[in-house]
Protein backbone atom coordinates (compact mmCIF):
# COMPACT_ATOMS: atom_id res chain seq x y z
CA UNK A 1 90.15 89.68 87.30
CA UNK A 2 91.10 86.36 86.46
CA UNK A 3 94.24 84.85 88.32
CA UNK A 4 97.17 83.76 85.83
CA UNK A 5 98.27 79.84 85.84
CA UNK A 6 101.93 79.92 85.83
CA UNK A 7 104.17 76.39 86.02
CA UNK A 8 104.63 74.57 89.12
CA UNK A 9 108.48 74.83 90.38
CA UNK A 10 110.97 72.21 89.72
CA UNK A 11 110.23 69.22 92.26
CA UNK A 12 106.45 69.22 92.44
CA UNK A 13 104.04 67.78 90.35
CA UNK A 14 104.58 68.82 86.81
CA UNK A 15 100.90 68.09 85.77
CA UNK A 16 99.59 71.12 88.47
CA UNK A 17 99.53 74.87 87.60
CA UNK A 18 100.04 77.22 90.48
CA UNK A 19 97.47 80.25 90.50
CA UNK A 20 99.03 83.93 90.27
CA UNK A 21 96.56 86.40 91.48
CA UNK A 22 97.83 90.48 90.55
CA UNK A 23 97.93 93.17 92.42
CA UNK A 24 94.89 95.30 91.96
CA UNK A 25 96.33 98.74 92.26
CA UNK A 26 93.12 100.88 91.92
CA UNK A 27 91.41 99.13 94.67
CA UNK A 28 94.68 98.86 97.03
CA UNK A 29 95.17 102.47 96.67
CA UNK A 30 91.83 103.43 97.20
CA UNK A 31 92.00 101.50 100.15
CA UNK A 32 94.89 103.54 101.90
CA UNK A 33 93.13 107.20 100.29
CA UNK A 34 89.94 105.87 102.43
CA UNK A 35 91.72 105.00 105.49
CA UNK A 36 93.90 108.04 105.19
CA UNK A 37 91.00 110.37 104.92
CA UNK A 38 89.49 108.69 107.78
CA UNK A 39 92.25 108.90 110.13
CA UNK A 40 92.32 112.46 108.79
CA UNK A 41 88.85 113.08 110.15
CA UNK A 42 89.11 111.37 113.57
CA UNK A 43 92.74 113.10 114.30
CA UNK A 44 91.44 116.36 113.79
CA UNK A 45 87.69 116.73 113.41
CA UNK A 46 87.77 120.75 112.18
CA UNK A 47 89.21 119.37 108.44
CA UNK A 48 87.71 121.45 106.24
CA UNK A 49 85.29 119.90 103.53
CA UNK A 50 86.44 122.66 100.68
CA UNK A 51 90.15 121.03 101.52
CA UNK A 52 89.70 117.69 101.75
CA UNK A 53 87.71 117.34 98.27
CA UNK A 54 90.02 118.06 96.05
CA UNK A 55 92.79 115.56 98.00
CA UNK A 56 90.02 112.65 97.38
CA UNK A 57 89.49 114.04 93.58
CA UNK A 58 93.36 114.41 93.12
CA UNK A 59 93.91 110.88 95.15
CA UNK A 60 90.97 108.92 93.06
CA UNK A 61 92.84 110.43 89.75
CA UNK A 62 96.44 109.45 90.77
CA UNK A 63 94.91 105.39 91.52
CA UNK A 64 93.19 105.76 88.14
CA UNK A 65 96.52 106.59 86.69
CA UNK A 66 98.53 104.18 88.23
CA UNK A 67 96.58 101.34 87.58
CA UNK A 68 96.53 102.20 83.72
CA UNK A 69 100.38 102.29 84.58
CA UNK A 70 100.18 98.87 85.71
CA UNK A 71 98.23 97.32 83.10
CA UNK A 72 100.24 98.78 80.42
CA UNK A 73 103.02 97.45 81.72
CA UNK A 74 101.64 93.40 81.86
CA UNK A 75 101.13 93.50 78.36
C-alpha cells in the first residue's frame, strides 16, 4: 500500500507533506493468529491437529473480514 501525504502541522514548514502509513489489518492479525497458534503448540504439545484447523480457517476468515471492514470504512 501506498502511504497517504497529509499536511504538515501548524509551525513547520508549510511546503512539506508528512507521510501517513495505515494500519494493515490482515497482516497484523495474522500476525497475532500465528504467534497464538505457536504459543499454542509449545504450551501444550498434545493440541490436536483436527482442533486447531478449523481455529486457523475460522481466524484467517475473521482477518479477511475485518480488513474488508477497514477498507470500507476509508472510503
Amino acid at each position: 500500500m501506498r502511504p497517504e501525504a497529509e499536511p504538515a502541522p501548524p509551525g513547520t514548514e508549510p511546503q512539506r507533506l508528512r507521510r501517513v502509513h495505515r494500519t494493515d489489518w490482515m497482516a497484523l492479525l495474522c500476525g497475532l493468529l500465528f504467534i497464538g497458534i505457536g504459543v499454542t503448540f509449545m504450551a501444550a504439545p498434545g493440541a490436536d491437529a483436527v482442533i486447531m484447523a478449523p481455529v486457523v480457517v475460522g481466524g484467517l476468515g475473521f482477518a479477511a473480514f475485518v480488513a474488508i471492514i477497514a477498507k470500507a470504512i476509508r472510503r
